[in-house]
N, C-alpha and C. Protein backbone atom coordinates (compact mmCIF):
# COMPACT_ATOMS: atom_id res chain seq x y z
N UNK A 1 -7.35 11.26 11.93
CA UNK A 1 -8.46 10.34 11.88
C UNK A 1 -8.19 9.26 10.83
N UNK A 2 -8.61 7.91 11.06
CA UNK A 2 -8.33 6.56 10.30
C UNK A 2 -9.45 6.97 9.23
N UNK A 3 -9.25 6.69 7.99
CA UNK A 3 -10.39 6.26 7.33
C UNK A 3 -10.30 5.13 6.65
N UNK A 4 -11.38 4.78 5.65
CA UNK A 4 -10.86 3.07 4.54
C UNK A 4 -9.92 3.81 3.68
N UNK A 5 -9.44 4.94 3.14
CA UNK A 5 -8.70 5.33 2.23
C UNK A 5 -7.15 5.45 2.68
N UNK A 6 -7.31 5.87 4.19
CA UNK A 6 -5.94 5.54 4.95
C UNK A 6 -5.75 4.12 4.82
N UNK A 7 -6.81 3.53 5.37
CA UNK A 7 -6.25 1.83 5.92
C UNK A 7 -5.46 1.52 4.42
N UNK A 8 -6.42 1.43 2.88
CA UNK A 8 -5.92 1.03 2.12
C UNK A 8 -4.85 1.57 1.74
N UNK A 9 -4.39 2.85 1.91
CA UNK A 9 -3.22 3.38 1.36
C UNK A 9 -1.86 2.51 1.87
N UNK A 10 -2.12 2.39 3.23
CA UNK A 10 -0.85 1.87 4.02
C UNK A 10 -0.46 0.20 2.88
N UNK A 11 -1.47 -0.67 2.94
CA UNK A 11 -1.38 -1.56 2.15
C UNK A 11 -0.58 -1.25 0.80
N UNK A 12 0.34 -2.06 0.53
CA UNK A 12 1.44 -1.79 -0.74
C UNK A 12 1.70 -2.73 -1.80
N UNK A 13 2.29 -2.60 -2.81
CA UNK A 13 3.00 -3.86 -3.18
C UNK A 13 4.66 -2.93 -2.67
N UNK A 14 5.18 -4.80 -3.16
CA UNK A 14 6.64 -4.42 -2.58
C UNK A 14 7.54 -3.12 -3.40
N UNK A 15 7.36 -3.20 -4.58
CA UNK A 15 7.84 -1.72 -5.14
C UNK A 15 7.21 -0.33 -4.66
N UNK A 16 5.89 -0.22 -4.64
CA UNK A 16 5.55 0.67 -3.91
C UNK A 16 5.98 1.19 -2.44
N UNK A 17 6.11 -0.01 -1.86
CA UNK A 17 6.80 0.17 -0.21
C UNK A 17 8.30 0.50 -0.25
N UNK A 18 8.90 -0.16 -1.56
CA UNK A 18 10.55 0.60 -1.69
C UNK A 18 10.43 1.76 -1.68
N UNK A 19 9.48 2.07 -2.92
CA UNK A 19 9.98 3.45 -3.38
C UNK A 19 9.17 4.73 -1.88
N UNK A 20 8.42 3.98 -0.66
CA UNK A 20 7.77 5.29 0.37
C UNK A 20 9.02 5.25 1.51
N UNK A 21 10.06 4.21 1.11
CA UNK A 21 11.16 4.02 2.35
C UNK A 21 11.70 4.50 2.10
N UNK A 22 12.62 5.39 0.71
CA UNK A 22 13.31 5.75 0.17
C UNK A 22 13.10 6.47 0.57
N UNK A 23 12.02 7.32 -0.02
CA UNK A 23 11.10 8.63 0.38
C UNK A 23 11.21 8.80 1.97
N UNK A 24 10.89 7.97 3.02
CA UNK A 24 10.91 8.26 4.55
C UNK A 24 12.67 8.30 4.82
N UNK A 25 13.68 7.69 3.99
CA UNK A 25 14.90 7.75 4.76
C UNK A 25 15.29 8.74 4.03
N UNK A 26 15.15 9.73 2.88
CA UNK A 26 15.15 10.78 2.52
C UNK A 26 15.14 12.06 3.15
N UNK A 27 13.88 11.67 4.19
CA UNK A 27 13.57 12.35 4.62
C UNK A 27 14.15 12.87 6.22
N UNK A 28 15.11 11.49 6.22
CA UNK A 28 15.89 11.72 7.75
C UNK A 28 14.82 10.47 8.58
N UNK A 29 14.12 9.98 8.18
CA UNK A 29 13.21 9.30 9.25
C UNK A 29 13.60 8.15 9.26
N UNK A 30 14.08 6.94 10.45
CA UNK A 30 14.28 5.76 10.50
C UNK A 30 13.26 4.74 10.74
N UNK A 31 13.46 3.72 9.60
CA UNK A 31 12.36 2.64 9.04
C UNK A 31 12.51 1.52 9.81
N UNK A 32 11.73 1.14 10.53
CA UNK A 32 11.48 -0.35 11.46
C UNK A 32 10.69 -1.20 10.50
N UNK A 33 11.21 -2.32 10.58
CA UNK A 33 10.54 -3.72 9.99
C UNK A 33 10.01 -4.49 11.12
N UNK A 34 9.31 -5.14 10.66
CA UNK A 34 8.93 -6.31 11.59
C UNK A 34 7.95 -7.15 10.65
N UNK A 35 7.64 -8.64 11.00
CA UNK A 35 7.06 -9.58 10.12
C UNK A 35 6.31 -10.63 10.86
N UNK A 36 5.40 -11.02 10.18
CA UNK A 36 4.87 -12.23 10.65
C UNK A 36 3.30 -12.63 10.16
N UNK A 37 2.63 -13.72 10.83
CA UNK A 37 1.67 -13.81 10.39
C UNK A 37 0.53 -13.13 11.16
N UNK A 38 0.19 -12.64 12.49
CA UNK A 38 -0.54 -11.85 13.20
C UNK A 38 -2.17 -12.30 12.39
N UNK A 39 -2.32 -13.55 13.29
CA UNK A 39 -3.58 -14.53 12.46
C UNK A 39 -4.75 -13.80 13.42
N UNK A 40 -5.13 -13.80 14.74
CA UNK A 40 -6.00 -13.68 15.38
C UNK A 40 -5.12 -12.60 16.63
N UNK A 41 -5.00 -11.35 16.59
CA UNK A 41 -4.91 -10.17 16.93
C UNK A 41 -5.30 -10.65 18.28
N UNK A 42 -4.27 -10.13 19.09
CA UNK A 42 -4.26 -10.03 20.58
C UNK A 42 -3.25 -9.28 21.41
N UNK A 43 -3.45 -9.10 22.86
CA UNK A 43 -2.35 -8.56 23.39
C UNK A 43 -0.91 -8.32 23.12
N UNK A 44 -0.65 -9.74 22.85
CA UNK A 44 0.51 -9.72 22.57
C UNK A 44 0.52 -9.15 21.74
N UNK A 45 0.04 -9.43 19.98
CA UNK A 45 0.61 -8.73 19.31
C UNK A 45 0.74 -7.13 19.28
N UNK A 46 -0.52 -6.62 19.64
CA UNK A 46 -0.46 -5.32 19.89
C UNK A 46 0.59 -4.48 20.25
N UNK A 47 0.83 -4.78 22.15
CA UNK A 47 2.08 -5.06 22.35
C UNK A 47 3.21 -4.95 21.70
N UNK A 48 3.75 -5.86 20.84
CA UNK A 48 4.85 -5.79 20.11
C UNK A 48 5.28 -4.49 19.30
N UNK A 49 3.90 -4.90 18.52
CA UNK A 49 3.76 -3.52 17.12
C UNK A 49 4.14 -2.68 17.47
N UNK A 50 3.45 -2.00 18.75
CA UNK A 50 3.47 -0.62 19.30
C UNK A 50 4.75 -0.54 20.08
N UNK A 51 5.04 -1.67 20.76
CA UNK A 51 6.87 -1.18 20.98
C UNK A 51 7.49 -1.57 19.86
N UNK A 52 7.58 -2.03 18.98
CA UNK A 52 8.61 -1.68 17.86
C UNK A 52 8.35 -0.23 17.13
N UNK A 53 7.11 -0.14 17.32
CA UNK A 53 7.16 1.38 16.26
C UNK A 53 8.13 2.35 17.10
N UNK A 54 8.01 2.39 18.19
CA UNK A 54 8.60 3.21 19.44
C UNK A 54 10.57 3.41 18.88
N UNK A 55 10.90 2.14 17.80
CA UNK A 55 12.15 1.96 17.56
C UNK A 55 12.88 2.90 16.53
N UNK A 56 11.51 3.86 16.16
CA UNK A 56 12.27 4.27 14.99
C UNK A 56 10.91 5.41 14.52
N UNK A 57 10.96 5.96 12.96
CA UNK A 57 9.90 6.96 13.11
C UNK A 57 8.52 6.33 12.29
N UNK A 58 8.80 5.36 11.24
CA UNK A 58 8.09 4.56 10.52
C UNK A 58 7.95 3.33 10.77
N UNK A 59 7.21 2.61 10.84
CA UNK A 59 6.85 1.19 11.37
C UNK A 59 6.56 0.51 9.71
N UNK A 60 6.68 -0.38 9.39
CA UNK A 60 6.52 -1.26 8.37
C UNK A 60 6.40 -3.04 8.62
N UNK A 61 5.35 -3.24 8.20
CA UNK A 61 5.24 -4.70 8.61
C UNK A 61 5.12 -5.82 7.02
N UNK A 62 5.88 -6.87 6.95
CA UNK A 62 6.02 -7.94 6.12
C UNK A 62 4.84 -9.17 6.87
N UNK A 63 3.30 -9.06 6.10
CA UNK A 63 2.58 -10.12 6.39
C UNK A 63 2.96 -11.16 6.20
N UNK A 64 2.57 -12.55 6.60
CA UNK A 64 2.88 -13.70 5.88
C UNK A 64 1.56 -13.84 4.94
N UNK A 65 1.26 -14.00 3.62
CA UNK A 65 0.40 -14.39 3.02
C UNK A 65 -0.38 -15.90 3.56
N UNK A 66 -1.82 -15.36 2.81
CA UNK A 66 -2.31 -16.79 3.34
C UNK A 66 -1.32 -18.54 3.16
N UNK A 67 -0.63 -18.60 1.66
CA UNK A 67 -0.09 -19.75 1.42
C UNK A 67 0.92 -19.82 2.59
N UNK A 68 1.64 -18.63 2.50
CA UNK A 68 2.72 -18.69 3.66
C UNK A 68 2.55 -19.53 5.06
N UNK A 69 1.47 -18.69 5.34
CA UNK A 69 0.88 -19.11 6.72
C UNK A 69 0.66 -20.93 6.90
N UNK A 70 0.18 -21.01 6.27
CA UNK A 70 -0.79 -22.72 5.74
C UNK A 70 0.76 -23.43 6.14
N UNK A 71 1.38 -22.84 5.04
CA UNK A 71 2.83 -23.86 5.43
C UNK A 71 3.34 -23.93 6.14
N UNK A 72 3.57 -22.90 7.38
CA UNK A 72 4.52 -22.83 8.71
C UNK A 72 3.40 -23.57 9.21
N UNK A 73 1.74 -23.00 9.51
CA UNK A 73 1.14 -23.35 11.15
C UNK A 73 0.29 -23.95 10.81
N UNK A 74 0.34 -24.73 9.50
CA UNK A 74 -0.65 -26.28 9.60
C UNK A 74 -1.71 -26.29 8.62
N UNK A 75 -2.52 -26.27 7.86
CA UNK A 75 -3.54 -26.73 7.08
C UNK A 75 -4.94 -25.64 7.26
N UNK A 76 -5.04 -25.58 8.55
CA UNK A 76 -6.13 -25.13 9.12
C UNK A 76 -5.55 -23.73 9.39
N UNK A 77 -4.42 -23.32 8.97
CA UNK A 77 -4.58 -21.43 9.15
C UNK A 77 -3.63 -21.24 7.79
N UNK A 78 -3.93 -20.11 8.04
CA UNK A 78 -4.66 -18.61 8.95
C UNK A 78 -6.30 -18.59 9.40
N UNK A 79 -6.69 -18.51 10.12
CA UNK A 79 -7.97 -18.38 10.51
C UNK A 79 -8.67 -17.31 10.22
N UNK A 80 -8.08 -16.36 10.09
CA UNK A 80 -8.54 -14.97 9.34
C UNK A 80 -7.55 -15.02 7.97
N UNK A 81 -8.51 -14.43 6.91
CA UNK A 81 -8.41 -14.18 5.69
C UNK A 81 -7.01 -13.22 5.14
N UNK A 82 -6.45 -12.99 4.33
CA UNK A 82 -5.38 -12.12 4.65
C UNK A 82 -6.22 -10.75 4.22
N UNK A 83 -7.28 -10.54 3.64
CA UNK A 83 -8.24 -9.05 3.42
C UNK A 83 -8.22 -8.89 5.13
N UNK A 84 -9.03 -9.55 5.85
CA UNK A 84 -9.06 -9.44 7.18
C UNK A 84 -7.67 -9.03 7.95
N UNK A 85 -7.12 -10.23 7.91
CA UNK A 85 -5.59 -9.25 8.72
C UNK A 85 -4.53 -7.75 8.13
N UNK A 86 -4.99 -7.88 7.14
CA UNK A 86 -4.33 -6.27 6.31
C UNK A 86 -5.06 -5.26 7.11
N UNK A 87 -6.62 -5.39 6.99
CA UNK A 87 -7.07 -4.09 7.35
C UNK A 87 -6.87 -4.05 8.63
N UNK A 88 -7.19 -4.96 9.37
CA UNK A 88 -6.96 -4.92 10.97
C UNK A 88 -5.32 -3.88 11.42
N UNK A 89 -4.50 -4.48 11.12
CA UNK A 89 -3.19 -4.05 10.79
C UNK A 89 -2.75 -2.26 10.43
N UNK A 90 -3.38 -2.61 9.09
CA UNK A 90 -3.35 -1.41 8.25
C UNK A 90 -3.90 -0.34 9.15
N UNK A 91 -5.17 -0.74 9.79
CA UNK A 91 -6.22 0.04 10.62
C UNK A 91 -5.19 0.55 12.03
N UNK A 92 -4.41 0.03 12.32
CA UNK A 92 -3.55 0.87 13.68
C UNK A 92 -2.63 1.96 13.57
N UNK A 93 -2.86 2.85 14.38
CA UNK A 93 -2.52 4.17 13.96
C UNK A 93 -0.47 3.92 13.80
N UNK A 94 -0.41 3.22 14.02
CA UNK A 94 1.39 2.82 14.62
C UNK A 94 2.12 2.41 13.28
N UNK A 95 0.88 1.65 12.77
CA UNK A 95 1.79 0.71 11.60
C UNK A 95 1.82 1.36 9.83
N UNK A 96 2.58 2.25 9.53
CA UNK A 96 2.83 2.88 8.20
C UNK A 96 2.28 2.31 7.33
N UNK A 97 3.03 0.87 7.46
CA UNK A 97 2.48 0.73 6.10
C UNK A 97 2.71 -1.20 5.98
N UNK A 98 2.34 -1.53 5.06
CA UNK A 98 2.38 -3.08 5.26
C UNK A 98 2.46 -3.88 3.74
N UNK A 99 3.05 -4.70 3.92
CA UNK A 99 3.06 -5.64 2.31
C UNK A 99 2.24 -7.43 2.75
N UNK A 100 2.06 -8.21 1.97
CA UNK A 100 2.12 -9.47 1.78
C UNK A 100 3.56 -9.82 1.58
N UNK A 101 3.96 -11.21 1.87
CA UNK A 101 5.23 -11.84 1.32
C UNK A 101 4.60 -13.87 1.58
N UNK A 102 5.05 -14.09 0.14
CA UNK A 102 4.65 -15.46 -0.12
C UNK A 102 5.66 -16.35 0.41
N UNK A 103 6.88 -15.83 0.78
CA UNK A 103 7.79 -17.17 1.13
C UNK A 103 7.71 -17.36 2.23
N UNK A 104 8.36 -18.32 3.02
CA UNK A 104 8.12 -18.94 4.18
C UNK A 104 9.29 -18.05 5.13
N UNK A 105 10.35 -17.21 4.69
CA UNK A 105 10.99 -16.08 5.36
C UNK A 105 10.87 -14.73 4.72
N UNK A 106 11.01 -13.70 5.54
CA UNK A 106 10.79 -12.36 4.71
C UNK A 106 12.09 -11.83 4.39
N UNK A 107 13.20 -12.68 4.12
CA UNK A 107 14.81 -12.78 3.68
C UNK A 107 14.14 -11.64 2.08
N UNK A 108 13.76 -11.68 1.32
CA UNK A 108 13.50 -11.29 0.04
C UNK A 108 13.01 -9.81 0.30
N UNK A 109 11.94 -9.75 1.15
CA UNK A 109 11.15 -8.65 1.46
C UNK A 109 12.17 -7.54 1.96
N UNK A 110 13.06 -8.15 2.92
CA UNK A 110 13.82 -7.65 3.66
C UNK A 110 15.22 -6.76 2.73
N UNK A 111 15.59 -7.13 1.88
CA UNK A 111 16.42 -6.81 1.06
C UNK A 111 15.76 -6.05 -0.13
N UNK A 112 14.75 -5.84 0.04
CA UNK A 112 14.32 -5.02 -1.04
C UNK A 112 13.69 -4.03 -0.46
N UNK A 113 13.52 -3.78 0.93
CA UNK A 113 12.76 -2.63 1.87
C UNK A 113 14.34 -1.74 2.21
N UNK A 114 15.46 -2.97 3.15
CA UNK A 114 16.72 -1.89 3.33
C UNK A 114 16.01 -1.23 4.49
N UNK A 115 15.43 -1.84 5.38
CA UNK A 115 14.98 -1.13 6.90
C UNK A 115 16.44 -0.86 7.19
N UNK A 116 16.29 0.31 8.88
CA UNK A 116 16.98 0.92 9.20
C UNK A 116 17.05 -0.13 10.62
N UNK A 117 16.18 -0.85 11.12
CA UNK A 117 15.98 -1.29 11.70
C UNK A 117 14.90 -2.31 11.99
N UNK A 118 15.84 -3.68 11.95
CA UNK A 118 15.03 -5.39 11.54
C UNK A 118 14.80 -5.39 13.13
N UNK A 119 13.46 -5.93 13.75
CA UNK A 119 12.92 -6.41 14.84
C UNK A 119 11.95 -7.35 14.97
N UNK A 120 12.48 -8.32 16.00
CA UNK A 120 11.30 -9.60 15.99
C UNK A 120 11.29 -9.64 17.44
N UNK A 121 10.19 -10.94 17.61
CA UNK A 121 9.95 -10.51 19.18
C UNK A 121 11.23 -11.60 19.91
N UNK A 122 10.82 -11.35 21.40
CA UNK A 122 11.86 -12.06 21.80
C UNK A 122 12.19 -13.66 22.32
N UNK A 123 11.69 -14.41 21.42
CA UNK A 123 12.08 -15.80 21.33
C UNK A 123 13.06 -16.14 20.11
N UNK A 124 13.45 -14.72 19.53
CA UNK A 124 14.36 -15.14 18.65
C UNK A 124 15.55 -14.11 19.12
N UNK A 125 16.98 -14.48 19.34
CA UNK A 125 17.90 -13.63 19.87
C UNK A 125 18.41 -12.87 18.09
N UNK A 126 18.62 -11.78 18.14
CA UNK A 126 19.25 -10.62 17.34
C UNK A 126 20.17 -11.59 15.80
N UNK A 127 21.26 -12.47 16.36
CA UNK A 127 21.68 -13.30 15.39
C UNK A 127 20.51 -14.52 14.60
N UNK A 128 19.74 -14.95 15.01
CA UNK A 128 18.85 -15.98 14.79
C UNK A 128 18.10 -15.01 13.73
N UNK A 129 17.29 -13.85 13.90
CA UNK A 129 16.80 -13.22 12.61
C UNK A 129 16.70 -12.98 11.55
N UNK A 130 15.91 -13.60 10.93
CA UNK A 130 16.01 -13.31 9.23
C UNK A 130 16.64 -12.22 8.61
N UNK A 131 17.19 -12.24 8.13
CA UNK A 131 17.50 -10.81 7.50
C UNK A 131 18.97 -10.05 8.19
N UNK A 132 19.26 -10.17 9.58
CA UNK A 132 19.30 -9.52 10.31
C UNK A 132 21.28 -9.28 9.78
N UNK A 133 22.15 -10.48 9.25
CA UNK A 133 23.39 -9.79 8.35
C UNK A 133 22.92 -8.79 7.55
N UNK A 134 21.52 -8.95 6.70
CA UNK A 134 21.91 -8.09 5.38
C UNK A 134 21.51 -6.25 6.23
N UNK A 135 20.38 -6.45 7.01
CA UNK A 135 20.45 -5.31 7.64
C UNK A 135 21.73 -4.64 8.41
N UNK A 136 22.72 -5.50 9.36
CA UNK A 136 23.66 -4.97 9.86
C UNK A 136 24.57 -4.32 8.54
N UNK A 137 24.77 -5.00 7.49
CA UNK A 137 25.84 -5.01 6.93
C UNK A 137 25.37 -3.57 5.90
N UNK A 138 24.10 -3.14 6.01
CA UNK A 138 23.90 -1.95 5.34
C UNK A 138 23.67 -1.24 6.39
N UNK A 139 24.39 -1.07 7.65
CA UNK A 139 24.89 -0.04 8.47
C UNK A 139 23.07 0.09 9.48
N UNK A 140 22.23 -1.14 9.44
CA UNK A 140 21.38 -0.73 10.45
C UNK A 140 21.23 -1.91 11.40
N UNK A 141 20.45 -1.67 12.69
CA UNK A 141 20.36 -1.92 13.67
C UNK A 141 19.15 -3.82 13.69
N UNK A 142 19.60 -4.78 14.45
CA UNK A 142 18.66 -5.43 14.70
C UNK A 142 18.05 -5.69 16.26
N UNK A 143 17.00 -5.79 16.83
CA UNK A 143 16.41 -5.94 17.86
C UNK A 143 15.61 -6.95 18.01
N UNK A 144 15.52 -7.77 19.24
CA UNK A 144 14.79 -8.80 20.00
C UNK A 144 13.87 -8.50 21.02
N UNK A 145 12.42 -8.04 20.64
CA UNK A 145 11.89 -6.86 21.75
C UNK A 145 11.24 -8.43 23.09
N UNK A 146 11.19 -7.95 23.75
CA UNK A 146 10.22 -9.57 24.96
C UNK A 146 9.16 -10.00 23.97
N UNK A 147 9.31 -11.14 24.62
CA UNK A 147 8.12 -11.80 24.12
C UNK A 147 7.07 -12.23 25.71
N UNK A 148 6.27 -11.97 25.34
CA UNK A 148 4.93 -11.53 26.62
C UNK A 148 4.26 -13.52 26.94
N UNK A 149 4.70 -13.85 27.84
CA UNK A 149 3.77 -14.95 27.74
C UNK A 149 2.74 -15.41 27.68
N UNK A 150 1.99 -16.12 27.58
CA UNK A 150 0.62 -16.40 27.37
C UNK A 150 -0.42 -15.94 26.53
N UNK A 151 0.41 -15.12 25.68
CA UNK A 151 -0.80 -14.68 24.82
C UNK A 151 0.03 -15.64 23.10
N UNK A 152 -0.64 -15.88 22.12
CA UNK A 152 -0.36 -16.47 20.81
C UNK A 152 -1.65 -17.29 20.57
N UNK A 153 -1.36 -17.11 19.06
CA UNK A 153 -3.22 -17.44 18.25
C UNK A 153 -3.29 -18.99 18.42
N UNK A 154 -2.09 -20.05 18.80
CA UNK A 154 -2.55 -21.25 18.94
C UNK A 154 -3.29 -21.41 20.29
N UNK A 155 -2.68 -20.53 21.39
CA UNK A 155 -3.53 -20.41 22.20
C UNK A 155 -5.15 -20.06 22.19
N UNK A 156 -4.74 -19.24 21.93
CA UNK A 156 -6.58 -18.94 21.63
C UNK A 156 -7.26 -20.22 20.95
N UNK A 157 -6.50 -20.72 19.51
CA UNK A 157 -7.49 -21.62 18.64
C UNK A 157 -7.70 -22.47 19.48
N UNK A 158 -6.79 -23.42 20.74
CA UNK A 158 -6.76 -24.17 21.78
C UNK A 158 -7.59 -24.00 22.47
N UNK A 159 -8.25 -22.86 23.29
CA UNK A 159 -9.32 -22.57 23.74
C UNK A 159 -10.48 -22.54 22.78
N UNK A 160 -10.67 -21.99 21.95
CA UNK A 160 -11.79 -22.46 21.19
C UNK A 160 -12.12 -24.13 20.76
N UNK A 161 -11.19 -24.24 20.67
CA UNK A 161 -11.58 -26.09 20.22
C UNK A 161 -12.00 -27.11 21.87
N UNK A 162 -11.24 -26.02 23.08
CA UNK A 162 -12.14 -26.78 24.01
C UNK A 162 -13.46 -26.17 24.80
N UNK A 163 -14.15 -25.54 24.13
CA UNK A 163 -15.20 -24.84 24.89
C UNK A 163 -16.28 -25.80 24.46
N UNK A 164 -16.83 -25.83 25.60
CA UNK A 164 -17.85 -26.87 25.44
C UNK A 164 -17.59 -28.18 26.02
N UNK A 165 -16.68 -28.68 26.48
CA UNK A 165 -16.19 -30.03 26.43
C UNK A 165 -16.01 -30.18 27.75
């Protein structure tokens, strides 16, 4: 059963999330990454999460922080708060555990987690991935899972800005 003490636990800082990966590859269990900003929760993303967790035994996700966000997708996002997208997140039974990351790539995050396995969706091919030398080169795996069409939060904000009109 989820509770607020689960949701918040999963939430980390980045030393804390080293030192539970350590602990999970200790343990024999293989660590999936995945990253992004996941502004307004939908199919797709769902989707993704839940087939990447499928990749391995721990799921771990690198948020983009609010500043982050602002700078890739424009002025006007994130549209949800980053308190809001943690718990949402945090709240799915799939996803271990989760950090913030302020830069505009999770290159930093990524080298200080040492996943077993880097995954993004599939508009980015396996070489194009952040991270995805320093992961091979410490002996783990990178993946390009589909990317689902028609679903993404500019879409949606697109529909909201024309309702009514």
């Amino acid at each position: 059963m989820t509770t607020f003490k689960n949701i918040e636990d999963k939430i980390k800082s980045w030393d804390a999330l080293r030192e539970q990966v350590i602990k999970w590859q200790n343990d024999g269990k293989k660590v999936v990454f995945t990253n992004g900003c996941f502004d307004i929760l939908h199919y797709g993303h769902i989707h993704y999460l839940a087939e990447a967790s499928d990749l391995g035994d721990r799921l771990i996700l690198g948020l983009n922080s609010r500043e982050s966000v602002s700078r890739l997708k424009g002025p006007n996002r994130p549209i949800n708060d980053d308190l809001t997208r943690s718990f949402q997140l945090a709240g799915m039974e799939f996803i271990d555990a989760l950090t913030f990351f302020p830069q505009d790539t999770p290159l930093e995050l990524i080298q200080t987690v040492n996943p077993d396995v880097l995954v993004k969706g599939g508009d980015w091919t396996p070489d194009q991935i952040v991270g995805s030398e320093h992961v091979i080169q410490a002996g783990g795996t990178v993946r390009s899972l589909p990317y689902i069409d028609g679903y993404s939060t500019t879409n949606i904000e697109t529909r909201i800005k024309n309702m009514g009109k």
